[in-house]
Protein backbone atom coordinates (compact mmCIF):
# COMPACT_ATOMS: atom_id res chain seq x y z
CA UNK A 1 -61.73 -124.73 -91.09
CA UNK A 2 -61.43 -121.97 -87.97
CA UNK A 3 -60.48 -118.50 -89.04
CA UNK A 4 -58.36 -116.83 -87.13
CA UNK A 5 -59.37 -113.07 -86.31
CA UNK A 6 -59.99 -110.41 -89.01
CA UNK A 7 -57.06 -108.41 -89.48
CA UNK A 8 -59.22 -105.03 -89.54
CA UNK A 9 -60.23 -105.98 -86.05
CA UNK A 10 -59.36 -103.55 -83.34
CA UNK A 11 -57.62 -104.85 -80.23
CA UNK A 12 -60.24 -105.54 -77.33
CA UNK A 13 -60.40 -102.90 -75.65
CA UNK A 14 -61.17 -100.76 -78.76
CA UNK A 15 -63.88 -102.77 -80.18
CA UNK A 16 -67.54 -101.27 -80.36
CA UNK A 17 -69.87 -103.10 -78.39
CA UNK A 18 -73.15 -103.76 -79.50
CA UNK A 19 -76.53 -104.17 -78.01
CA UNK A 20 -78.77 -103.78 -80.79
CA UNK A 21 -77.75 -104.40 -84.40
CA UNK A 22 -77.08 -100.86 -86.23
CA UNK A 23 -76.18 -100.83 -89.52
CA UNK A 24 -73.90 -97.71 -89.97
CA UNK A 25 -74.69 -97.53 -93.86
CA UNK A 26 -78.70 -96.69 -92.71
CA UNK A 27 -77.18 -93.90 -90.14
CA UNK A 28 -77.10 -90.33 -92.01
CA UNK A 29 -76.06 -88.05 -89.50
CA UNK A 30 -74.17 -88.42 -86.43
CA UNK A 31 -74.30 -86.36 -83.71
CA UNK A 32 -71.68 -85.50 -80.95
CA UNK A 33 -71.77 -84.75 -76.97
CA UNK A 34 -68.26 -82.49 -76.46
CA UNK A 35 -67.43 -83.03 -72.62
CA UNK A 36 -65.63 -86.50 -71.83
CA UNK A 37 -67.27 -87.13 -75.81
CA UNK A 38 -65.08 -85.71 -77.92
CA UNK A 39 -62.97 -84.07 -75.47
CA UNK A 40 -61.25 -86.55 -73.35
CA UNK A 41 -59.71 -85.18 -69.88
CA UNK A 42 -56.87 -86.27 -67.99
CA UNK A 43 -59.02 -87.76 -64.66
CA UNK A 44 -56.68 -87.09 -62.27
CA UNK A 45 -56.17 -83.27 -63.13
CA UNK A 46 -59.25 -82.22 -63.78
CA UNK A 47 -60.92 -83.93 -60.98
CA UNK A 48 -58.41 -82.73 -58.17
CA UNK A 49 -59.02 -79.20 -60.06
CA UNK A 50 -62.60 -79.59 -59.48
CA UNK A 51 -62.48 -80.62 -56.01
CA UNK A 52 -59.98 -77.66 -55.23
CA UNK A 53 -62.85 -75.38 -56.47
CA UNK A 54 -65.19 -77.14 -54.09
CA UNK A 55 -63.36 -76.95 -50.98
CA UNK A 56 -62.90 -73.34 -51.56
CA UNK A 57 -66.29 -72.43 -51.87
CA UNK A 58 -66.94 -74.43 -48.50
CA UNK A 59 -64.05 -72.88 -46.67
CA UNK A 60 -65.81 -69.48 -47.69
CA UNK A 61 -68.59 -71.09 -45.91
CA UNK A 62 -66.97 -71.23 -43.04
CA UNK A 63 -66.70 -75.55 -43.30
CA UNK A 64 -64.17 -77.42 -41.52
CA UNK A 65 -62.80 -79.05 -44.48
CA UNK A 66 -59.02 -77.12 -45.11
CA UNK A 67 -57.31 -80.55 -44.07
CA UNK A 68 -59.43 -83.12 -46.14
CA UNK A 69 -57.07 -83.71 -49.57
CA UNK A 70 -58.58 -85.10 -52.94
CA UNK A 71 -58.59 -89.30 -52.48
CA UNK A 72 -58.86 -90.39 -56.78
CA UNK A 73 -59.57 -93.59 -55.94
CA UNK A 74 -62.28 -93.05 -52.90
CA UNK A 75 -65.28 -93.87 -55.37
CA UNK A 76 -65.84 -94.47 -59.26
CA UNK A 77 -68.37 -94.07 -61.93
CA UNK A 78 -71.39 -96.49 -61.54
CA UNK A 79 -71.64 -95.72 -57.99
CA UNK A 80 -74.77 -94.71 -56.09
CA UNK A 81 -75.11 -92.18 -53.50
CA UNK A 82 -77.94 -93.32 -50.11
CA UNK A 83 -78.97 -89.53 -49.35
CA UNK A 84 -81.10 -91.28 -46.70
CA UNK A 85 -78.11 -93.29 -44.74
CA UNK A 86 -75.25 -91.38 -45.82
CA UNK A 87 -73.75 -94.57 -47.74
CA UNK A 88 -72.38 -94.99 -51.41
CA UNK A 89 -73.08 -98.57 -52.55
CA UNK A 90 -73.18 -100.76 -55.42
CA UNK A 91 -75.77 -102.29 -56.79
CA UNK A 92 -76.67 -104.98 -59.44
CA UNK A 93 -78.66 -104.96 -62.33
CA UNK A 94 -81.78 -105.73 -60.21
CA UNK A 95 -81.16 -102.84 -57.44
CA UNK A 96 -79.79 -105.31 -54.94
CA UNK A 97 -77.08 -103.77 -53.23
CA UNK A 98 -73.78 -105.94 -53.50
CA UNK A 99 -71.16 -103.36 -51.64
CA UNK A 100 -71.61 -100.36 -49.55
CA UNK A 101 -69.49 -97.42 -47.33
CA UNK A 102 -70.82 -95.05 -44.84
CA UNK A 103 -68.55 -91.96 -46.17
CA UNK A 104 -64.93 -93.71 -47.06
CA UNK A 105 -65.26 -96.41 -45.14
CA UNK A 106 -66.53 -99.98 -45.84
CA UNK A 107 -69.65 -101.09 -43.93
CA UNK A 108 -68.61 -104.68 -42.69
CA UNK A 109 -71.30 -107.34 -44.01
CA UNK A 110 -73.48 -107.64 -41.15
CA UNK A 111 -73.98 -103.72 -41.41
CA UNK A 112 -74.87 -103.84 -45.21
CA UNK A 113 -77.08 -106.62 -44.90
CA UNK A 114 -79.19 -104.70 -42.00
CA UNK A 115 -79.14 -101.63 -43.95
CA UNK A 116 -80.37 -102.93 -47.19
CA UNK A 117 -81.56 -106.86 -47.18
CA UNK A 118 -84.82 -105.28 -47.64
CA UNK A 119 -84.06 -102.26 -49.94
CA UNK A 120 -83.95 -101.64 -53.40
CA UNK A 121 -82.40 -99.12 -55.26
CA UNK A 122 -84.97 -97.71 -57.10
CA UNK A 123 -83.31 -94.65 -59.02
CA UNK A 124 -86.26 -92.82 -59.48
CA UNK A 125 -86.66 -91.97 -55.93
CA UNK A 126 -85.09 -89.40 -54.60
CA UNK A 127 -82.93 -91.44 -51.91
CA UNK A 128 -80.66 -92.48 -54.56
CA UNK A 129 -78.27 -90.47 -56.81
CA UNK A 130 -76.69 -92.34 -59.64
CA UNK A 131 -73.05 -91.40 -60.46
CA UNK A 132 -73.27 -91.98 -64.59
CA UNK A 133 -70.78 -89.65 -65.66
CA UNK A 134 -66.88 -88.78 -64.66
CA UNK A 135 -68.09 -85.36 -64.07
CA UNK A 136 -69.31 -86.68 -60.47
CA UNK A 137 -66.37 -87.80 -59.09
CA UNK A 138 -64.87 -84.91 -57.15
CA UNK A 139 -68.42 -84.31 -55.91
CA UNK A 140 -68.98 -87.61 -54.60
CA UNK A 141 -65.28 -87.91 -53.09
CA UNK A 142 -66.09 -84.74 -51.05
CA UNK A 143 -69.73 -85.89 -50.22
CA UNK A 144 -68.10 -89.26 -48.38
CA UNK A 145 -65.49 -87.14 -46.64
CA UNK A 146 -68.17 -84.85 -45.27
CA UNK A 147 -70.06 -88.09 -44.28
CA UNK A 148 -66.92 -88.48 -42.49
CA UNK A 149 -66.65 -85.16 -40.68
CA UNK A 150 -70.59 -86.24 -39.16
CA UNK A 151 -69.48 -89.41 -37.89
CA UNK A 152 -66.04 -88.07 -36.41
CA UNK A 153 -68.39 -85.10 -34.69
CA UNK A 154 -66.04 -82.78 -36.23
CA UNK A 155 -69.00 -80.21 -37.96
CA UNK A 156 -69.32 -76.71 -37.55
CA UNK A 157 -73.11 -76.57 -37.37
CA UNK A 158 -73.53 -72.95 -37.12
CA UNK A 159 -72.10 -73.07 -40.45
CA UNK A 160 -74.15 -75.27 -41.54
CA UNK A 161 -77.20 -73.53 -40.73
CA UNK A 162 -79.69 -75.93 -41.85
CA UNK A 163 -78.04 -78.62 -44.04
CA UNK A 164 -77.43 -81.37 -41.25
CA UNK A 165 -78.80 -84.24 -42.57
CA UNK A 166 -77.59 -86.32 -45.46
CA UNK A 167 -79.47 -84.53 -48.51
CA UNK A 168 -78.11 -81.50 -46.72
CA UNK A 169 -74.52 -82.20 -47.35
CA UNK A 170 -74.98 -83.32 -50.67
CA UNK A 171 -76.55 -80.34 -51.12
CA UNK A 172 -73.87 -78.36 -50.02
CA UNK A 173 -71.47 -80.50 -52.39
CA UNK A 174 -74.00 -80.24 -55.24
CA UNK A 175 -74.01 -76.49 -54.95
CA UNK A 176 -70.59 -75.45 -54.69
CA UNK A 177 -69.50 -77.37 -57.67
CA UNK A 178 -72.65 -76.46 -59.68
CA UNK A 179 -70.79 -72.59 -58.89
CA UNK A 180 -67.61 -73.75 -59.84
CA UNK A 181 -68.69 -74.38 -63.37
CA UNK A 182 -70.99 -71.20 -63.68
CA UNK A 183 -68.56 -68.64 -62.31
CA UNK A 184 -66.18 -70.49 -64.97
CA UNK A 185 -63.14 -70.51 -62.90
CA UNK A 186 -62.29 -74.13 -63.47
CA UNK A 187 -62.92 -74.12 -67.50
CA UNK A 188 -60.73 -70.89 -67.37
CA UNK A 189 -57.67 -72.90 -66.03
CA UNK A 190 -58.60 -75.69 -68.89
CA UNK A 191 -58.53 -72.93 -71.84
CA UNK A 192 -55.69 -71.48 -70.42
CA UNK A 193 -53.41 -74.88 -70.16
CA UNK A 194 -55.00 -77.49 -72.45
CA UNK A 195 -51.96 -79.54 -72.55
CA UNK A 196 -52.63 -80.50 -68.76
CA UNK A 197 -56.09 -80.91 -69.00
CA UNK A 198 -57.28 -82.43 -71.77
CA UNK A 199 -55.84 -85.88 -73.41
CA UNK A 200 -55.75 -85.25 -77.76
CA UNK A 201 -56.40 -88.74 -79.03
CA UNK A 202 -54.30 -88.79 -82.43
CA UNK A 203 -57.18 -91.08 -84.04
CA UNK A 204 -60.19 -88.38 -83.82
CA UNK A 205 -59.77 -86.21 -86.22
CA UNK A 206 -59.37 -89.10 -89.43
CA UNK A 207 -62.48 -91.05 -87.39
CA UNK A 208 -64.79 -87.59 -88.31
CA UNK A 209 -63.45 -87.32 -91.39
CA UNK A 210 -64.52 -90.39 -92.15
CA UNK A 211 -67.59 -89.97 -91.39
CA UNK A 212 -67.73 -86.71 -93.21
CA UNK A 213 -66.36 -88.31 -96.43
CA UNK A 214 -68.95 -90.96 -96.42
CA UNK A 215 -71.91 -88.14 -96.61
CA UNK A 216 -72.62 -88.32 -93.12
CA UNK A 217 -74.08 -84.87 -91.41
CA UNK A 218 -72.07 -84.00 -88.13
CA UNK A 219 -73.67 -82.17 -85.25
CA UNK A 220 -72.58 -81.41 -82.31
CA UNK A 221 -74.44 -80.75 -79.06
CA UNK A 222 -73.20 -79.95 -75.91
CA UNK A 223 -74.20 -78.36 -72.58
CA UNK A 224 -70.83 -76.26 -72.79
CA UNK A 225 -71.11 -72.41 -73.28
CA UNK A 226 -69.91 -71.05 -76.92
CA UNK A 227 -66.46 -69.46 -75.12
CA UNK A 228 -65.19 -73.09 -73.73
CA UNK A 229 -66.56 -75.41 -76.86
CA UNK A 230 -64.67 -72.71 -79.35
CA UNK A 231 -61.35 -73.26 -77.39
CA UNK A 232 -61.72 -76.78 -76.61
CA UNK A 233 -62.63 -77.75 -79.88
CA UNK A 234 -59.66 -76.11 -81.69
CA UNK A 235 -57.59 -77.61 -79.60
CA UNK A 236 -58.68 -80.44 -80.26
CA UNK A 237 -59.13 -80.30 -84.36
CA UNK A 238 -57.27 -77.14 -85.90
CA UNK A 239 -54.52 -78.21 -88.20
CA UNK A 240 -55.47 -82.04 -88.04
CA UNK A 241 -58.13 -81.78 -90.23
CA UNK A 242 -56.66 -81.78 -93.81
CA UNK A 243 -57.03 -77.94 -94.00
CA UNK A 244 -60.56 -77.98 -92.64
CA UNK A 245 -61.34 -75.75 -89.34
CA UNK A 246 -63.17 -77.39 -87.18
CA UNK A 247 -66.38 -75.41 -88.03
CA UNK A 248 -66.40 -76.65 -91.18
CA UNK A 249 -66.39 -80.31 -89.65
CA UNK A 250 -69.73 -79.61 -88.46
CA UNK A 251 -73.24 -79.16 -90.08
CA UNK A 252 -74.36 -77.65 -87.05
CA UNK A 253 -73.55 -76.34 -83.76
CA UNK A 254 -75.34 -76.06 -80.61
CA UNK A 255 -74.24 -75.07 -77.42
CA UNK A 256 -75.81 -74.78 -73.68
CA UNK A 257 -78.47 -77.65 -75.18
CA UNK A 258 -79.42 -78.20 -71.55
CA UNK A 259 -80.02 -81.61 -71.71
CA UNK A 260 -81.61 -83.87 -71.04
CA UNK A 261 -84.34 -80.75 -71.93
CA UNK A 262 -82.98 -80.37 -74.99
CA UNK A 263 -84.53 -84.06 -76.01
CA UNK A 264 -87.66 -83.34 -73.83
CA UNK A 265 -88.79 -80.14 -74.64
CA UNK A 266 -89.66 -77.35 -77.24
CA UNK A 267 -86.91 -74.74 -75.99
CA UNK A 268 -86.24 -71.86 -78.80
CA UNK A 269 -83.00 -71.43 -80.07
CA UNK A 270 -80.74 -68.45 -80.21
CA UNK A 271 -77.86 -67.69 -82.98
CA UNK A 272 -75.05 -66.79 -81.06
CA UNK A 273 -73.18 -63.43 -82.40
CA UNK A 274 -69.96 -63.77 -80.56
CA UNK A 275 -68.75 -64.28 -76.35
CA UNK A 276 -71.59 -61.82 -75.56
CA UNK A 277 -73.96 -61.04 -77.59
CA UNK A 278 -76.95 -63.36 -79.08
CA UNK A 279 -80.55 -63.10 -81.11
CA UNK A 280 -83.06 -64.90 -81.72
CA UNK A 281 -83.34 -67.44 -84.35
CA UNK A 282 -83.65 -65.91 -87.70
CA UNK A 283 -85.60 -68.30 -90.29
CA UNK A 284 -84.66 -71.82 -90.48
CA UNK A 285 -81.72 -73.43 -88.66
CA UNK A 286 -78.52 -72.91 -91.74
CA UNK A 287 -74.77 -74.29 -91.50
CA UNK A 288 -72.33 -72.27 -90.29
CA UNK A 289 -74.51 -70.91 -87.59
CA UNK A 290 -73.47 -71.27 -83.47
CA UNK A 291 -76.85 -71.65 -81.74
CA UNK A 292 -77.80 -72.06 -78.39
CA UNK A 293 -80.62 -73.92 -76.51
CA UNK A 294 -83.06 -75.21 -78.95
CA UNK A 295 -84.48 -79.02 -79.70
CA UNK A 296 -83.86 -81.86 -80.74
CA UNK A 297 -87.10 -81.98 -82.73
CA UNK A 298 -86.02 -79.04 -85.23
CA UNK A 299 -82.43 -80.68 -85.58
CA UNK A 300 -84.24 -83.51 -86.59
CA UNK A 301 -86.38 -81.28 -88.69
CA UNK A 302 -83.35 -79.60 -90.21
CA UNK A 303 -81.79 -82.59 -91.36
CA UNK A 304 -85.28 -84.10 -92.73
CA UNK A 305 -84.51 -87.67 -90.94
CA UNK A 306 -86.63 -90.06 -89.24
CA UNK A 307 -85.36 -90.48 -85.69
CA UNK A 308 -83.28 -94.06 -86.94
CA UNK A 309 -81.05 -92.62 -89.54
CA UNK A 310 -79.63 -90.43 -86.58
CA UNK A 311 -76.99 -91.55 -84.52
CA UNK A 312 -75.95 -89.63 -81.02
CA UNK A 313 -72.96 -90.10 -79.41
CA UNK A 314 -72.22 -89.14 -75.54
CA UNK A 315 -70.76 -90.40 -72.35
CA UNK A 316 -74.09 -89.67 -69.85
CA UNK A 317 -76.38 -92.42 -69.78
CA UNK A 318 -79.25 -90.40 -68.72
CA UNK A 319 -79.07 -86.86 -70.35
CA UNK A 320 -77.46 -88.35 -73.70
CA UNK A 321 -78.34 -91.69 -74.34
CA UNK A 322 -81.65 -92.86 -72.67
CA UNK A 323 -83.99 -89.68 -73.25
CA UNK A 324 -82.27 -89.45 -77.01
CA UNK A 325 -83.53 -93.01 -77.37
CA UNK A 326 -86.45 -92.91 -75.67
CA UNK A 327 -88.14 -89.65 -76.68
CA UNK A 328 -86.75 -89.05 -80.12
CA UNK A 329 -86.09 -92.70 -81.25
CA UNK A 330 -82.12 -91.56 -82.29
CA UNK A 331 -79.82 -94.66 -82.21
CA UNK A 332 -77.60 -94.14 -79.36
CA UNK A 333 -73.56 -95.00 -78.73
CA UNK A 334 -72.37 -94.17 -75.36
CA UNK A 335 -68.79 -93.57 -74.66
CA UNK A 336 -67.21 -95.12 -71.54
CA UNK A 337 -63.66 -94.01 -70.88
CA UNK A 338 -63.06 -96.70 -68.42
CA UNK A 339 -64.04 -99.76 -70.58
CA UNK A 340 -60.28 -99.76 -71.93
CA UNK A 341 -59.16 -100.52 -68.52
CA UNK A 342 -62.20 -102.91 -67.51
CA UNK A 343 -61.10 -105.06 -70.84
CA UNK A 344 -57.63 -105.48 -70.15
CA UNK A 345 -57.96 -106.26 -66.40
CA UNK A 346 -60.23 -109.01 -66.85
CA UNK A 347 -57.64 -110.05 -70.20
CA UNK A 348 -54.90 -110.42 -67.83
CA UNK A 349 -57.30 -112.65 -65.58
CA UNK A 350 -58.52 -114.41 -67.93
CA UNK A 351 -56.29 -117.85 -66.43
CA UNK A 352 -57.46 -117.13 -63.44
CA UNK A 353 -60.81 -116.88 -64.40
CA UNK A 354 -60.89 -120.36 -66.21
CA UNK A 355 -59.51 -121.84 -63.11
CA UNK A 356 -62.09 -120.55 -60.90
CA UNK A 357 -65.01 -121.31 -63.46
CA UNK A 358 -63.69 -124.75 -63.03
CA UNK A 359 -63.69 -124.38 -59.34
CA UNK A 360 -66.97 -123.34 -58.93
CA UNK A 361 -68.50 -125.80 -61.16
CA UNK A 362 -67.03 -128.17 -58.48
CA UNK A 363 -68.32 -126.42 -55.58
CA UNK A 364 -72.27 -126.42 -57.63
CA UNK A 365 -71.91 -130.29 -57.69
CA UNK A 366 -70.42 -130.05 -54.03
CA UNK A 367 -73.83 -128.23 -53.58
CA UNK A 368 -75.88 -130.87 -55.12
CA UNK A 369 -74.81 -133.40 -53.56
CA UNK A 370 -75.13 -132.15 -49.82
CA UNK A 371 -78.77 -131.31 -50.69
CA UNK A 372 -78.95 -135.14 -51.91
CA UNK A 373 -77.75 -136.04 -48.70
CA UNK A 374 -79.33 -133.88 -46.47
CA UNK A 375 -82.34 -134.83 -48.31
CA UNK A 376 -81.51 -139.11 -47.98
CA UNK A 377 -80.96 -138.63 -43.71
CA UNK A 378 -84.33 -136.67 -43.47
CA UNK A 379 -86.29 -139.20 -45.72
CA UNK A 380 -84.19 -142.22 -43.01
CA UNK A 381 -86.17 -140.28 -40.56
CA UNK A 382 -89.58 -140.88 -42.22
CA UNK A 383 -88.89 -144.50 -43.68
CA UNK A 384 -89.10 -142.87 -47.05
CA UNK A 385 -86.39 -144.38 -49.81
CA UNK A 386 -83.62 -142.50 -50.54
CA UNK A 387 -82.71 -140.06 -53.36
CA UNK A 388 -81.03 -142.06 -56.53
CA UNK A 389 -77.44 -142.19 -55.99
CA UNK A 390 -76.85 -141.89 -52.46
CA UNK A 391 -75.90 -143.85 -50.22
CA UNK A 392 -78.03 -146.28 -47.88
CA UNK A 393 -77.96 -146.33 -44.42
CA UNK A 394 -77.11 -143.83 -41.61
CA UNK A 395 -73.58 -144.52 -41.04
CA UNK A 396 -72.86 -144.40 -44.22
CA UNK A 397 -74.62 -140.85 -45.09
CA UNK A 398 -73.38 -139.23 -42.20
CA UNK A 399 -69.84 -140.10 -43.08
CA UNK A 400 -70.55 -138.83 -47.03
CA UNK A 401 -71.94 -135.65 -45.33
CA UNK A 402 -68.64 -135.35 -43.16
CA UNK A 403 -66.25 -135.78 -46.75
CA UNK A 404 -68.86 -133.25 -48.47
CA UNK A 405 -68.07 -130.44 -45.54
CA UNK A 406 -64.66 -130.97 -45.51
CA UNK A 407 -64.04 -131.00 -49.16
CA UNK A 408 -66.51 -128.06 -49.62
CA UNK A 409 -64.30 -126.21 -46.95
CA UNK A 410 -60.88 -127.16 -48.72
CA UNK A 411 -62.55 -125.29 -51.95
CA UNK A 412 -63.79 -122.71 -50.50
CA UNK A 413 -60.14 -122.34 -49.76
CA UNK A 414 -59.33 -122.02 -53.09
CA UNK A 415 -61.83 -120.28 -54.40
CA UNK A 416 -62.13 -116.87 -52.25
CA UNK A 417 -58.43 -115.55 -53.21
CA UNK A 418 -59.53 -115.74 -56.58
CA UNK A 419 -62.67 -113.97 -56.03
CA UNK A 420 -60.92 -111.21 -53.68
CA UNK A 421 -58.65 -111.19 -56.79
CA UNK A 422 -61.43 -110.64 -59.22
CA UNK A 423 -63.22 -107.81 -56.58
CA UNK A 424 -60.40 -105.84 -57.31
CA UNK A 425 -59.81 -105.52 -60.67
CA UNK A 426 -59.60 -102.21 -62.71
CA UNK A 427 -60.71 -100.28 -58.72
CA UNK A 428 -59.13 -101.95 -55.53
CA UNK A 429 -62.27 -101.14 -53.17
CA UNK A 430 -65.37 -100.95 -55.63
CA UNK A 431 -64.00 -103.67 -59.06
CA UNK A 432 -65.21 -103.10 -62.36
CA UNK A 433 -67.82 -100.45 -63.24
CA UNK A 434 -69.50 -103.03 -65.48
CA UNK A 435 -69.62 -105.97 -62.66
CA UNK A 436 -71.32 -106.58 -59.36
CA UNK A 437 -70.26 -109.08 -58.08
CA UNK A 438 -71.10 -112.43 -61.06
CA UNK A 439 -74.00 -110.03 -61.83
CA UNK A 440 -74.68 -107.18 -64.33
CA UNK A 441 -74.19 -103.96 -62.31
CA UNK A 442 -76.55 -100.81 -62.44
CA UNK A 443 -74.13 -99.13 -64.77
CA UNK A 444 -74.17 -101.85 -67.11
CA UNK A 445 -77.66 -102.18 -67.02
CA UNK A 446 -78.27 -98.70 -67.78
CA UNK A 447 -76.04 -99.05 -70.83
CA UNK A 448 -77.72 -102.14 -72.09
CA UNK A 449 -81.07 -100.65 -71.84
CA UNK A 450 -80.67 -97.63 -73.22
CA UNK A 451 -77.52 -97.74 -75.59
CA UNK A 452 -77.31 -99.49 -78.86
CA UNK A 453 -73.45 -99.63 -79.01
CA UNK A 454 -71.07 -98.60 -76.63
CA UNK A 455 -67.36 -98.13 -76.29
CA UNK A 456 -64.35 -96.79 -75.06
CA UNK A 457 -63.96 -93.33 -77.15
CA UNK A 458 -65.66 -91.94 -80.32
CA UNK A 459 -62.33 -93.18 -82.35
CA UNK A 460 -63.18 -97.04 -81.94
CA UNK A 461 -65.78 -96.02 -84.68
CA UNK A 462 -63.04 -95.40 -87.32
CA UNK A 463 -62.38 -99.28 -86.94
CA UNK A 464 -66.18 -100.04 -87.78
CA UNK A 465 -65.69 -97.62 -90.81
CA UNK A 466 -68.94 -95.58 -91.63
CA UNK A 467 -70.52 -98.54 -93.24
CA UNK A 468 -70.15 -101.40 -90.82
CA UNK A 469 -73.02 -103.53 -89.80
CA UNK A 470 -72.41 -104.14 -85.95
CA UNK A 471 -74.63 -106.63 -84.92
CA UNK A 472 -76.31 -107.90 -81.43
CA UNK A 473 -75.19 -111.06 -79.70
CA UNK A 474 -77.55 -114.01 -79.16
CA UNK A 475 -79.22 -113.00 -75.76
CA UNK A 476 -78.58 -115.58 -73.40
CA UNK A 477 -80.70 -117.25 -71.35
CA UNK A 478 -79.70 -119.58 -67.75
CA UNK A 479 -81.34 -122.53 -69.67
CA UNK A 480 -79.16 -121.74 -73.03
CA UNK A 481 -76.03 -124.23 -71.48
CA UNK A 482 -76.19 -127.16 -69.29
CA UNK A 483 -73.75 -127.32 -66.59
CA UNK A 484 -71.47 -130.08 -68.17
């Protein structure tokens, strides 16, 4: 007897993936990132927000750049900037890079393959910056279109003074939103309009209470300052909490964490008084309290658990999820906004898919075949017998060969729509953030190295329930299936 899906299942796209098995009844406390975490922004407002900042602070500059306009779909998350060549490319779970652009515009094949048939993205070196959170998107959209302005000779190099090379515009970039977020203006414009900004999912609040109910400690942690994570957080809790504030949701607070160094290193924390004012700790860490800075250590500490009974939740797959795993031993979950999207494009190929499995397991015995009969004319040659299977004689292989090309060609025919098709789903230039190509991108590697679980937003947990046992899939291997 088959059973038909659990009715407590989620829909797809709001399952929790899992990469190693966590059982939610070991986890005791749970802690939260804020910024694309908990808070989920509208992409599109924020980021053309963030960009408007940026070209402001190069126009002060004295930049040509008052004509360029925000493009939202020039890049995506996953993506990795070539500070050496000026390119953004994709690349697979081994480095090797599958698509590439020199600014906004696609380097034809030939190009890619001289640029990088002998390169590996390596993303420790400093060529390569990896774009792992939303957060980069207006920086990288204005770091093409000043690619641009090089190759169109348009740059004002007095301006420029000394940043005329590659790293030098992504400096530039780098910089002026770095000020854009310090000076504040941008998170002013969020507290001030919420409602445009920021996207209130109606499930968070009874997924935390949850939690909370089932003896769970909450934390959160963010890099925000105290001003912004007070506002954004009531927006997003106050009066959907069954007459709890939001404070009272938490065990603890910390804000301007500075991660990733707030997993790496011994920083001291400081109780924060109000907007302004601040002291030093005084005595142990207590409930109730706003710090900022501090460790991850004495959170640990404070809650008296052993690295695997603490769960962290974020969406940046360095500064939240792989030094939280790999210096304090926390269980990680790693929230990707886009997976919703990613799921139900390749649902709605999913026919199309089938078909063009079935294709290609044509076009791999296509393969063989031709290699069988490549291999039966050059053994003729030698007066060697022929591979089992083909046929004998020249006349006769050379006409097999010709019916192999031709029928190879006719599925070719078929096939590359549906892999143009398949290119383009969820982003029409760059596909899904999860894919390169048949391959495992870097993104997706990332996330399987260093995540346990992963999913779409923080409410998908509500579905596991606080005592859920996820569990890991069989890892596959190429030997696992035959071809039949």
């Amino acid at each position: 007897m088959t059973s038909g899906p659990s009715p407590w299942s989620p829909a797809p796209e709001r399952r929790v993936f899992c990469n190693r098995t966590l059982n939610m009844r070991s986890i005791r406390a749970v802690g939260f990132d804020m910024d694309y975490t908990l808070v989920h922004y509208d992409e599109r407002a924020w980021e053309e927000r963030a960009y408007a900042h940026v070209q402001q602070r190069l126009l002060e500059r004295g930049l040509p750049v008052r004509a360029l306009r925000f493009q939202p779909d020039l890049f995506a998350r996953g993506l990795i900037l070539d500070l050496e060549l000026g390119n953004i490319v994709k690349a697979n779970r081994f480095g090797y890079v599958t698509q590439a652009a020199h600014g906004s515009a696609r380097l034809p094949h030939d190009a890619q393959r001289r640029a990088y048939s002998q390169v590996w993205v390596d993303l420790g070196e400093p060529r390569w910056v990896f774009l792992n959170t939303l957060f980069s998107l207006p920086e990288s959209c204005r770091y093409g279109q000043r690619v641009d302005l090089l190759a169109a000779g348009t740059r004002d190099r007095e301006a420029l003074g000394d940043d005329r090379d590659y790293r030098g515009v992504y400096r530039l970039v780098s910089e002026a939103i770095n000020a854009a977020h310090l000076e504040g203006e941008l998170k002013a414009e969020i507290i001030a309009d919420p409602e445009r900004f920021v996207d209130r999912d109606p499930d968070l609040p009874r997924t935390l209470l949850d939690l909370r109910h089932a003896d769970k400690r909450l934390f959160l942690a963010t890099n925000s300052e105290w001003h912004y994570t007070r506002a954004m957080m009531a927006y997003l809790f106050d009066g959907r909490l069954d007459g709890l504030e939001w404070r009272e949701l938490f065990d603890l607070v910390v804000v301007q964490a500075q991660k990733p160094g707030f997993f790496e290193l011994d920083s001291p924390f400081q109780e924060v008084l109000d907007d302004t004012h601040e002291r030093p700790l005084q005595g142990p860490l207590r409930p109730g309290v706003v710090y900022r800075g501090g460790n991850a250590e004495a959170v640990q500490t404070h809650f008296g658990l052993d690295g695997s009974e603490i769960l962290y939740v974020g969406d940046h797959v360095y500064a939240d999820v792989h030094v939280s795993s790999r210096i304090r031993r926390w269980r990680t979950a790693l929230v990707l906004r886009e997976l919703e999207s990613e799921v139900l494009a390749e649902r709605r190929f999913a026919a199309d898919q089938h078909r063009l499995d079935a294709l290609m397991q044509r076009k791999i015995a296509l393969d063989e075949e031709q290699a069988a009969v490549r291999l039966a004319l050059l053994r003729l040659e030698h007066d060697a017998p022929p591979p089992a299977g083909t046929p004998t004689g020249a006349d006769a292989l050379h006409e097999r060969s010709r019916a192999l090309r031709q029928e190879a060609t006719d599925l070719d025919a078929e096939i590359t729509p549906l892999v143009q098709a398949y290119g383009q789903l969820s982003h029409p230039a760059w596909g899904l953030a999860m894919r390169a190509g048949n391959d495992k991108s870097r993104l997706a590697r990332q996330i399987v190295r260093h995540a346990d679980i992963y999913t779409s937003r923080v409410s998908n947990l509500m579905h596991v329930t606080p005592f859920g046992y996820l569990r890991a899939a069989r890892g596959s291997l190429p030997h696992d299936q035959g071809r039949g």
